[in-house]
PDB file of N, CA and C in Angstrom:
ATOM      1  N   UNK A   1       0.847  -1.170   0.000  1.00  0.00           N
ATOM      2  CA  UNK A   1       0.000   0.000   0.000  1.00  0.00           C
ATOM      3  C   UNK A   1       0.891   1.231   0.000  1.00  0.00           C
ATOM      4  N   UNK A   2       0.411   2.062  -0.807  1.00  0.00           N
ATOM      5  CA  UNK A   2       1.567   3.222  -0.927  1.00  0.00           C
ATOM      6  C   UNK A   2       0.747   4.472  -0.318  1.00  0.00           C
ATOM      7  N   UNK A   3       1.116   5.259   0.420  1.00  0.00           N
ATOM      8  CA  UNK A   3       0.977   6.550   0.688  1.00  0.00           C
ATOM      9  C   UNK A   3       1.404   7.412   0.456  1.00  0.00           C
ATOM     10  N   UNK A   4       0.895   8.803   0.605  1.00  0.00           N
ATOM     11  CA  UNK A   4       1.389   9.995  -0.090  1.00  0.00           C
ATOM     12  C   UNK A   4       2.044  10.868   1.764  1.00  0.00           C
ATOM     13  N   UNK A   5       3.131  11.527   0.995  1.00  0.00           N
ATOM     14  CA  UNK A   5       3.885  11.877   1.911  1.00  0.00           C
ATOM     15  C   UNK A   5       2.701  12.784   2.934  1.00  0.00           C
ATOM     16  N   UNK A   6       1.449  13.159   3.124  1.00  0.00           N
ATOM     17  CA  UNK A   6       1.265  14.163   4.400  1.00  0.00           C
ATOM     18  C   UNK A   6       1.019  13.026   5.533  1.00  0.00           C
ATOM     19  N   UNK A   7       1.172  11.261   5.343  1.00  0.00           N
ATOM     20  CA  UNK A   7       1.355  10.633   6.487  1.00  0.00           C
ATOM     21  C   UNK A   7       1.697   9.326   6.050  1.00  0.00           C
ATOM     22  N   UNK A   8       2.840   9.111   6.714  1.00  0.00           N
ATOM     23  CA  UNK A   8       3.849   7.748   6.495  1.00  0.00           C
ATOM     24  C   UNK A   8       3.408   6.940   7.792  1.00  0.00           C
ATOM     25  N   UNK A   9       3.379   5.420   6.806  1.00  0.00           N
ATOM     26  CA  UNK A   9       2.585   4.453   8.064  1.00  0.00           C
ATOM     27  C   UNK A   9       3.713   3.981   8.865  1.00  0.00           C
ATOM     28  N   UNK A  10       2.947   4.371   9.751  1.00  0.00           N
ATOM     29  CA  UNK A  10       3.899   4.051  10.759  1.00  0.00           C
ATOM     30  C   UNK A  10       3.812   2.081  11.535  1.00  0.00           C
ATOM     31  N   UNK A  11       5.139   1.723  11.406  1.00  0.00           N
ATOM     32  CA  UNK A  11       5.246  -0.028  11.450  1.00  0.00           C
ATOM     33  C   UNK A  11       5.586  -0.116  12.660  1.00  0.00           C
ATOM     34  N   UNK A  12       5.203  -1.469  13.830  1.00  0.00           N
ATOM     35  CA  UNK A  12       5.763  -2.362  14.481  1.00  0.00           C
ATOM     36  C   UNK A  12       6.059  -0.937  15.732  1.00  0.00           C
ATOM     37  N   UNK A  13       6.150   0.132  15.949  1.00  0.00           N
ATOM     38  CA  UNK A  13       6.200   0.720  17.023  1.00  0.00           C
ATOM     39  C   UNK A  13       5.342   0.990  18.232  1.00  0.00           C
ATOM     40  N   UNK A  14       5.537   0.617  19.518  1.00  0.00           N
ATOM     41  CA  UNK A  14       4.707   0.473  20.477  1.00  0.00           C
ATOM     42  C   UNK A  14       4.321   1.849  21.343  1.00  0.00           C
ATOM     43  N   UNK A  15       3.315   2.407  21.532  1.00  0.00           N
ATOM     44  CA  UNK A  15       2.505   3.270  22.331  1.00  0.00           C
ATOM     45  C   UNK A  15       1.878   3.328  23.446  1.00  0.00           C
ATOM     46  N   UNK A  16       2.525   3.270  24.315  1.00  0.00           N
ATOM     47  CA  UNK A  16       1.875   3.106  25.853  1.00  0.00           C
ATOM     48  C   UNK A  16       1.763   4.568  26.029  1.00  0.00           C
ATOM     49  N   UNK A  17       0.757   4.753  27.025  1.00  0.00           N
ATOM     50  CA  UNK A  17       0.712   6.729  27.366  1.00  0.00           C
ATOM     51  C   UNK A  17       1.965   7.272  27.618  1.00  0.00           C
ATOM     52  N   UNK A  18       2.986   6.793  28.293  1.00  0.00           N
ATOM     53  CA  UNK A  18       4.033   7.630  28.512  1.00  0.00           C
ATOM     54  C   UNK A  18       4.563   7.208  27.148  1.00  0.00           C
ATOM     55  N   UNK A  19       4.977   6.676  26.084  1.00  0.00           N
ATOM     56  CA  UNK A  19       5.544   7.329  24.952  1.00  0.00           C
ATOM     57  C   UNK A  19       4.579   8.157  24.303  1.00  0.00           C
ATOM     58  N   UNK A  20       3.324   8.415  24.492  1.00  0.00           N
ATOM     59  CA  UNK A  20       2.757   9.026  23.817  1.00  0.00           C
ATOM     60  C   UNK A  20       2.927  10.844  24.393  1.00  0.00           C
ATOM     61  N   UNK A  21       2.750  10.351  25.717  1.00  0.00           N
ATOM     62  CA  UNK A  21       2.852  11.625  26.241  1.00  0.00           C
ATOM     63  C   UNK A  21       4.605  12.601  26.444  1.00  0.00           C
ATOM     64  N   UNK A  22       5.464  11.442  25.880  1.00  0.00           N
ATOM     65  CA  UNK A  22       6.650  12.043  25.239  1.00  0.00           C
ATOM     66  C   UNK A  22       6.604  12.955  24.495  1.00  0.00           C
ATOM     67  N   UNK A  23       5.512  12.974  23.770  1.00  0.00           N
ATOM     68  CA  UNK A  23       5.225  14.039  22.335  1.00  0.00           C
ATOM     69  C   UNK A  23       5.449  15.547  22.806  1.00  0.00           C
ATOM     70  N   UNK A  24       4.995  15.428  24.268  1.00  0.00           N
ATOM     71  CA  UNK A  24       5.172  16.905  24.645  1.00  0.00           C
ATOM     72  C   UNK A  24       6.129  17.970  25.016  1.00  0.00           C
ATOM     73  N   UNK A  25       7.102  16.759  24.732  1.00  0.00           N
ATOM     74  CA  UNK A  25       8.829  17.404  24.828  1.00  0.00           C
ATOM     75  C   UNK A  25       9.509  18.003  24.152  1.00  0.00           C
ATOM     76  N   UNK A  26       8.475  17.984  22.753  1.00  0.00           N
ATOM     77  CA  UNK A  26       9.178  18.212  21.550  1.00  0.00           C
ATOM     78  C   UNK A  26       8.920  20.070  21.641  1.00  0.00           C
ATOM     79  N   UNK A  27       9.993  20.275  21.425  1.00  0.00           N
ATOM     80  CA  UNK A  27      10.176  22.011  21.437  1.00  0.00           C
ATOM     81  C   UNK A  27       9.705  22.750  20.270  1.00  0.00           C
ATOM     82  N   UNK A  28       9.348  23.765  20.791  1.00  0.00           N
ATOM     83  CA  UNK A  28       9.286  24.030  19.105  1.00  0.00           C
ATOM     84  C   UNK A  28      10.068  25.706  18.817  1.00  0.00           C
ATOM     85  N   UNK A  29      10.360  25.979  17.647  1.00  0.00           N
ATOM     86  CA  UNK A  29      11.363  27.635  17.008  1.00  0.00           C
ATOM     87  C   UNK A  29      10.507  28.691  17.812  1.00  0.00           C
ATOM     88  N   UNK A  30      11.015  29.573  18.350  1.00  0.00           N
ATOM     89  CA  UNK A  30      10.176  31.078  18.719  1.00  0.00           C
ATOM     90  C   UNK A  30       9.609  31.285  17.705  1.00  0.00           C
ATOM     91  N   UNK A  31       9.171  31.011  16.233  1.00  0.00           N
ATOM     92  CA  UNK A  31       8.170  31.631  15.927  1.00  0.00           C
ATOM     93  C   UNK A  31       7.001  30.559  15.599  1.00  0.00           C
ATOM     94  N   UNK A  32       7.073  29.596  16.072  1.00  0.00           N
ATOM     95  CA  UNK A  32       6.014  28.577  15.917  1.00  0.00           C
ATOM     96  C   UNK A  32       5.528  28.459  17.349  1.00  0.00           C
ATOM     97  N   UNK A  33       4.139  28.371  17.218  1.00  0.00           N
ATOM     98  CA  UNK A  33       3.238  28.563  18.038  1.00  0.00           C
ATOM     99  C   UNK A  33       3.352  27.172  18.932  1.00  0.00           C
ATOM    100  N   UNK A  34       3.797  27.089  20.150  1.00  0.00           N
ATOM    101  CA  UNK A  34       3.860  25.318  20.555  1.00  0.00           C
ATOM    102  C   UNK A  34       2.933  24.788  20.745  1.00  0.00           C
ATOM    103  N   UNK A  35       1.522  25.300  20.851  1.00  0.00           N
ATOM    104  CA  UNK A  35       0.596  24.132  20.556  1.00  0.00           C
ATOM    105  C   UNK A  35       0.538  23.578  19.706  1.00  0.00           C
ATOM    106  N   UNK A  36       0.435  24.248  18.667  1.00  0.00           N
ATOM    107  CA  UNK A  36       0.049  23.984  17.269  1.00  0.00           C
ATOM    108  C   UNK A  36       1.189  22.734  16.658  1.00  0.00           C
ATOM    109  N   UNK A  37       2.412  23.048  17.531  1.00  0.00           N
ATOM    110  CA  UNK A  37       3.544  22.450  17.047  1.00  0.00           C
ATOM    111  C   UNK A  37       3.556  20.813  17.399  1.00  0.00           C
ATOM    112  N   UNK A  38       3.213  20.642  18.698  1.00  0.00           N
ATOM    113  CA  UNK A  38       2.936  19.214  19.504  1.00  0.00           C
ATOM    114  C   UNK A  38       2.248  18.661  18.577  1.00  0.00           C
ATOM    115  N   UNK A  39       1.179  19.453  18.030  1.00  0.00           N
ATOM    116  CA  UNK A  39      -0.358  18.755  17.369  1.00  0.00           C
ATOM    117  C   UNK A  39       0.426  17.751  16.487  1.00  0.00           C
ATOM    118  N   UNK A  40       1.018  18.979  15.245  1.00  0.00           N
ATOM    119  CA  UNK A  40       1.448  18.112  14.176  1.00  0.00           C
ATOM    120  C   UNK A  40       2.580  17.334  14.625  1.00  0.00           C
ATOM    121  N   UNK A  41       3.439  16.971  15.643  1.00  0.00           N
ATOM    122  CA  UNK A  41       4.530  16.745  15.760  1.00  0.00           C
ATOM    123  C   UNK A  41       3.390  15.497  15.870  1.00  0.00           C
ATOM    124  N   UNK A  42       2.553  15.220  16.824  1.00  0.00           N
ATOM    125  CA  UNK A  42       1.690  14.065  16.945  1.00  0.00           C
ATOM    126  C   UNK A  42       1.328  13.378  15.708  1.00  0.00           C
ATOM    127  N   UNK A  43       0.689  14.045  15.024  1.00  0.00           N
ATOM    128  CA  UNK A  43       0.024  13.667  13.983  1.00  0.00           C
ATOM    129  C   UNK A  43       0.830  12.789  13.374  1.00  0.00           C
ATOM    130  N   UNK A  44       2.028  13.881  12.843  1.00  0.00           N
ATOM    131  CA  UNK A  44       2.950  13.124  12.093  1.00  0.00           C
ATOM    132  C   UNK A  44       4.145  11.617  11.993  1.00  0.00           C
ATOM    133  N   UNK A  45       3.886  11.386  13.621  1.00  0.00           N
ATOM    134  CA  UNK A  45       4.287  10.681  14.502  1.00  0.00           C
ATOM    135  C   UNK A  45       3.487   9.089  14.796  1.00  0.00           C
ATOM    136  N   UNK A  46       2.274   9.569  15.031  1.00  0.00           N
ATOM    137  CA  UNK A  46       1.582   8.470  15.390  1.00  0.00           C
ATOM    138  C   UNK A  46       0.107   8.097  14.647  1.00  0.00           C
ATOM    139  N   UNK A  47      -0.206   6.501  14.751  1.00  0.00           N
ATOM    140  CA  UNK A  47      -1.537   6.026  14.352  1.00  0.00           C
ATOM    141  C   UNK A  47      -2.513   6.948  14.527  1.00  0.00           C
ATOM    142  N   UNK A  48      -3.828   6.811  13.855  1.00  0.00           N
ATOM    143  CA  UNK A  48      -4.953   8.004  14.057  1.00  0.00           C
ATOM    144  C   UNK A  48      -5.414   6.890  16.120  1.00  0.00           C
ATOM    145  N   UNK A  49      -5.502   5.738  16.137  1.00  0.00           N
ATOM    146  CA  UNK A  49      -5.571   5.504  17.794  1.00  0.00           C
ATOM    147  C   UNK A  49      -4.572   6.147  18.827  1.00  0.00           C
ATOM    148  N   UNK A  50      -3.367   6.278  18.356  1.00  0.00           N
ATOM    149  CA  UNK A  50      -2.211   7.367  19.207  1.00  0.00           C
ATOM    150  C   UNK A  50      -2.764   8.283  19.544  1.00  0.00           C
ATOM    151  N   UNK A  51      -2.891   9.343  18.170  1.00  0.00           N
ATOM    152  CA  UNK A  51      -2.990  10.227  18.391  1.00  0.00           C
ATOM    153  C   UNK A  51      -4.552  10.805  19.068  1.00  0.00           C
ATOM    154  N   UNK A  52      -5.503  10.076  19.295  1.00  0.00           N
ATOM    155  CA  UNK A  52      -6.713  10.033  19.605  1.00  0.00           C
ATOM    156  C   UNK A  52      -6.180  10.511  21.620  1.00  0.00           C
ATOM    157  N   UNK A  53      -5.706   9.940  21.709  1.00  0.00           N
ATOM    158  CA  UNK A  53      -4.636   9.423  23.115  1.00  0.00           C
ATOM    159  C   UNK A  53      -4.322  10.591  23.057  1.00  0.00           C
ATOM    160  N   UNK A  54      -3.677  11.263  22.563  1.00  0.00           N
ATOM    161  CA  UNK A  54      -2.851  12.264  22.552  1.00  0.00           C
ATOM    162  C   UNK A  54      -3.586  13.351  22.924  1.00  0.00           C
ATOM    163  N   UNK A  55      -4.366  13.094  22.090  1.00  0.00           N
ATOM    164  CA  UNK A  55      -5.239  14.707  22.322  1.00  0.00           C
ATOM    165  C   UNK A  55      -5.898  14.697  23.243  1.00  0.00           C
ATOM    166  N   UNK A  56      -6.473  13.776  23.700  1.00  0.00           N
ATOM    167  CA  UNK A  56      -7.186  13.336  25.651  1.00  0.00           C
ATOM    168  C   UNK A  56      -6.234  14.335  26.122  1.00  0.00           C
ATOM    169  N   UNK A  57      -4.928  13.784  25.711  1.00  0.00           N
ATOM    170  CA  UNK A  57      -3.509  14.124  26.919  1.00  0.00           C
ATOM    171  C   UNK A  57      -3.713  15.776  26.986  1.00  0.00           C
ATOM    172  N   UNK A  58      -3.707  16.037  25.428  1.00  0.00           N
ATOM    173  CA  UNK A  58      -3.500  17.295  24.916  1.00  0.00           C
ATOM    174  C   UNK A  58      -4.141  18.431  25.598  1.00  0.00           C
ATOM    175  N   UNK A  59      -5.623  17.991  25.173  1.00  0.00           N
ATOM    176  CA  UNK A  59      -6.789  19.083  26.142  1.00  0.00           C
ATOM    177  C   UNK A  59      -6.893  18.589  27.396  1.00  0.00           C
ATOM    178  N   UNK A  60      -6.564  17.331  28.208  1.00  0.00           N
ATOM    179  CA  UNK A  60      -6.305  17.138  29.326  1.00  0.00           C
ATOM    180  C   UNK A  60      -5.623  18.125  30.571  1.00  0.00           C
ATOM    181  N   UNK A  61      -4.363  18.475  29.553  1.00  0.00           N
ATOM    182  CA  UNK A  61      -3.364  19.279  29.704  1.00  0.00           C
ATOM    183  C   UNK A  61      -3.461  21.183  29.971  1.00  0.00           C
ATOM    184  N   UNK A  62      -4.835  21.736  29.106  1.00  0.00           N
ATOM    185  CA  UNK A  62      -5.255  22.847  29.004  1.00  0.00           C
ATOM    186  C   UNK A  62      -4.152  23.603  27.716  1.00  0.00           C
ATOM    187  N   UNK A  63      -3.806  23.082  26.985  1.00  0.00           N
ATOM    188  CA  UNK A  63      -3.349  22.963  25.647  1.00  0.00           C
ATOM    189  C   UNK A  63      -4.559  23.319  24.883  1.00  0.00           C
ATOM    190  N   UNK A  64      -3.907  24.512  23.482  1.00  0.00           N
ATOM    191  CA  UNK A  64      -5.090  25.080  22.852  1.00  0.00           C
ATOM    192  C   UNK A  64      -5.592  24.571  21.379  1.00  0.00           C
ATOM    193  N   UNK A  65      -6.337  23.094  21.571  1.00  0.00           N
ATOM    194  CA  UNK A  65      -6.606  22.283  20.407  1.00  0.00           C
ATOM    195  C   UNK A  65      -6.852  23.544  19.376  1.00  0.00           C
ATOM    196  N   UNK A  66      -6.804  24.915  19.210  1.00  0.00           N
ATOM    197  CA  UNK A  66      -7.302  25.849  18.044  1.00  0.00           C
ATOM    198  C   UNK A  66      -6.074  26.785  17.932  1.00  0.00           C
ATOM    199  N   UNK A  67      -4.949  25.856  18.392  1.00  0.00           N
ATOM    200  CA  UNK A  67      -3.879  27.197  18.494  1.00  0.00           C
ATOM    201  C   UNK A  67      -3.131  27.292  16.567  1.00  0.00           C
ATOM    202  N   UNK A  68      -2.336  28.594  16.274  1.00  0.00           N
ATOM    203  CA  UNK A  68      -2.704  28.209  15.288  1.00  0.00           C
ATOM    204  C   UNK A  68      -1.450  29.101  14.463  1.00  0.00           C
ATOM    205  N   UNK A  69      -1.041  28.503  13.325  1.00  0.00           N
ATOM    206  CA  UNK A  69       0.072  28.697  12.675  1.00  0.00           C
ATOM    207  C   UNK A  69       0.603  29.728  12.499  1.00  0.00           C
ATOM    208  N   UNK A  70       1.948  29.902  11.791  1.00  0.00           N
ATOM    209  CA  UNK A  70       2.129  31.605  11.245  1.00  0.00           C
ATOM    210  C   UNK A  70       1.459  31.699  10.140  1.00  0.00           C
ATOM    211  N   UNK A  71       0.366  31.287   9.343  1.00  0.00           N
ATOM    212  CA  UNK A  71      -0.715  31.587   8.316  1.00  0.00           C
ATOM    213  C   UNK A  71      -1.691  31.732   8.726  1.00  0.00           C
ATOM    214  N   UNK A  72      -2.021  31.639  10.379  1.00  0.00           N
ATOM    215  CA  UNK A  72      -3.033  31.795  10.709  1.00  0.00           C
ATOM    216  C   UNK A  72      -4.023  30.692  10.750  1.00  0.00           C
ATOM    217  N   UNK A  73      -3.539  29.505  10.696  1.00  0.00           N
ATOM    218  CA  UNK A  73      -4.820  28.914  10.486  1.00  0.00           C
ATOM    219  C   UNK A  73      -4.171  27.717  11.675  1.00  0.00           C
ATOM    220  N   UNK A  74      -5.236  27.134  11.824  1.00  0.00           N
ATOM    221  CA  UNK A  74      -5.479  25.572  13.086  1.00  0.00           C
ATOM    222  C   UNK A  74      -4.902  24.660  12.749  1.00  0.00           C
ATOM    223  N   UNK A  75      -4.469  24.039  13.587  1.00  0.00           N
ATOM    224  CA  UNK A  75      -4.239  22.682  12.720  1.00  0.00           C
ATOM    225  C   UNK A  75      -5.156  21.829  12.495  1.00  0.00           C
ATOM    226  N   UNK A  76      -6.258  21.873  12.655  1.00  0.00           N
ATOM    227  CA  UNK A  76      -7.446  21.255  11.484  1.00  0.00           C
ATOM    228  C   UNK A  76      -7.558  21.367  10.165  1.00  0.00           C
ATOM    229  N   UNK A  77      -7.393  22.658  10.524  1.00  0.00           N
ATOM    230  CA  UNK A  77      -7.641  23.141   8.953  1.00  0.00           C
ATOM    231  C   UNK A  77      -5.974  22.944   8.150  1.00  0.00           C
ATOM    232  N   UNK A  78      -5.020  22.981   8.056  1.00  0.00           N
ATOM    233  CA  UNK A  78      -4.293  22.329   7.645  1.00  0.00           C
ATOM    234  C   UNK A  78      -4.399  20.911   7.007  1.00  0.00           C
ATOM    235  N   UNK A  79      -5.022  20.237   7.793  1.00  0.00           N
ATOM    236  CA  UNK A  79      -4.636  18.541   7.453  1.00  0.00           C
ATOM    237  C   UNK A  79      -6.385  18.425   6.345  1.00  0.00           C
ATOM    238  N   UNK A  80      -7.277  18.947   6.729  1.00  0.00           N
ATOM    239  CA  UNK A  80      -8.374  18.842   5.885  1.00  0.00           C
ATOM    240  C   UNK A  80      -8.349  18.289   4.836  1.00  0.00           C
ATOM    241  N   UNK A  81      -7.279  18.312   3.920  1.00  0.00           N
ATOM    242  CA  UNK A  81      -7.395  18.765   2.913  1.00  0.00           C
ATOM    243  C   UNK A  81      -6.210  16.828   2.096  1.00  0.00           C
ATOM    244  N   UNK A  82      -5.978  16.907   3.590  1.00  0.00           N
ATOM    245  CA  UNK A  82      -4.694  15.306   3.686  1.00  0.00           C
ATOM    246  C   UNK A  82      -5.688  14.418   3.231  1.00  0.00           C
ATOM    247  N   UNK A  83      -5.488  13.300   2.225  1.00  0.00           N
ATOM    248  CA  UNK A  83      -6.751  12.467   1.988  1.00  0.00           C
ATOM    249  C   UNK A  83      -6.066  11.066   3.029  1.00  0.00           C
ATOM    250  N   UNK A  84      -5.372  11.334   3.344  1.00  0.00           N
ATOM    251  CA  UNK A  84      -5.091   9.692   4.948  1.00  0.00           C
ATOM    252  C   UNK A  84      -5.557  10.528   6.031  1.00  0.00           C
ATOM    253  N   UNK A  85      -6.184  11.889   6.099  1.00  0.00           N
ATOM    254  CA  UNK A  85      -6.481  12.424   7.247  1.00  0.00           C
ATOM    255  C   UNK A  85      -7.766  12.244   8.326  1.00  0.00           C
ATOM    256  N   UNK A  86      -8.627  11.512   7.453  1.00  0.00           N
ATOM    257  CA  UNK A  86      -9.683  11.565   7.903  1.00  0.00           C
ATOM    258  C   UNK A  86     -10.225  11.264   9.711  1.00  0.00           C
ATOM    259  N   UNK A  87      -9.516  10.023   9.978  1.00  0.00           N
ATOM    260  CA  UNK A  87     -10.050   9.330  11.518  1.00  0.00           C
ATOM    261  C   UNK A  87      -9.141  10.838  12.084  1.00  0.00           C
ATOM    262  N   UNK A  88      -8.260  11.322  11.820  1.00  0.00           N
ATOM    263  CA  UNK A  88      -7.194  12.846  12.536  1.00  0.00           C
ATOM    264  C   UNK A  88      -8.392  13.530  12.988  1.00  0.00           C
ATOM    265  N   UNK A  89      -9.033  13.884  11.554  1.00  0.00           N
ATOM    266  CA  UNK A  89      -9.972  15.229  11.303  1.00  0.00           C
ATOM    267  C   UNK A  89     -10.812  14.714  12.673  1.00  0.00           C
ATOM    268  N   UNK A  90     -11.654  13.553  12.710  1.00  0.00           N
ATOM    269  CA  UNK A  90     -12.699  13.439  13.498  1.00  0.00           C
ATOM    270  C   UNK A  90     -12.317  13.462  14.550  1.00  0.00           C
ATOM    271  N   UNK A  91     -10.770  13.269  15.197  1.00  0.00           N
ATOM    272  CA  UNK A  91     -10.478  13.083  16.557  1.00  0.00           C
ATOM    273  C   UNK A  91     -10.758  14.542  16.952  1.00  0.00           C
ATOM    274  N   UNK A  92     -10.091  15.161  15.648  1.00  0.00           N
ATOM    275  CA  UNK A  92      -9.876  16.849  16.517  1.00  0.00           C
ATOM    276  C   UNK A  92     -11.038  17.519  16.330  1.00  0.00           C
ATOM    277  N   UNK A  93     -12.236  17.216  15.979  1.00  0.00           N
ATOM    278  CA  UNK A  93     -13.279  17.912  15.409  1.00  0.00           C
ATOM    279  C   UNK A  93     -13.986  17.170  17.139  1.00  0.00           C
ATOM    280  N   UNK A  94     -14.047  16.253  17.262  1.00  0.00           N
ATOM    281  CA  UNK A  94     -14.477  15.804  18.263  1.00  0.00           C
ATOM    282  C   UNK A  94     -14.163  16.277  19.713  1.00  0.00           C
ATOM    283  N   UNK A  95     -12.886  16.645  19.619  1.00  0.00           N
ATOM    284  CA  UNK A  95     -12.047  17.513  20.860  1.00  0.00           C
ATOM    285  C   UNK A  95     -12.360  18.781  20.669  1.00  0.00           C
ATOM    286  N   UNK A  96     -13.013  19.205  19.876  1.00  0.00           N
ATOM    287  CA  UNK A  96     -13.316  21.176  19.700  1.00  0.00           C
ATOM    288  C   UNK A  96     -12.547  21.866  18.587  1.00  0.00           C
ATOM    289  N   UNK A  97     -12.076  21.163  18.122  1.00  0.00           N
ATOM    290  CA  UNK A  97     -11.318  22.097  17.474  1.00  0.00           C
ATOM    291  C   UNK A  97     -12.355  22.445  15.740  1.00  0.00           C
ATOM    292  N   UNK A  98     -11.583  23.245  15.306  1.00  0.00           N
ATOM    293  CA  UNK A  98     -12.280  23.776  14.844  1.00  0.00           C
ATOM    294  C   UNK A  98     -11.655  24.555  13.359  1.00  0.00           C
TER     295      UNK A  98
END
């Protein structure tokens, strides 16, 4: 099965909450917004069940599921448009975002 680069399947790697909740370590440049940054760092990282996890963690956390790029836009609206995005879209549409 071939995929298109906005998400590479990810093989044989294991996800317990604390690697998941590793995700939140990841730093991000002064001009990237660090919510926004975790999101995709997630996304890009893990199964649409990970990242489902993640975002519990995420808004768990008081993290701003609508925080949002230097174009201005969410990271919803970014991936919309990803055709492997779909179970993503519903996690974060389901968490508020918007």
């Amino acid at each position: 099965m071939a995929l298109k680069k906005d998400k590479q399947k990810v093989l044989g790697e294991f996800f317990d909450d604390e690697r998941i909740k590793s995700f939140f370590e990841y730093e991000s440049s002064d001009t990237e917004n660090a919510d926004f940054h975790l999101l995709e760092k997630a996304y890009r990282g893990m199964i649409a069940e990970n990242f489902g996890t993640f975002v519990g963690f995420f808004v768990e956390a008081g993290k701003d599921i609508n925080a949002k790029n230097q174009y201005n836009s969410t990271f919803l609206q970014t991936i919309k448009d990803h055709k492997q995005a779909e179970e993503y879209i519903a996690i974060l549409e389901k968490a508020g975002a918007q």
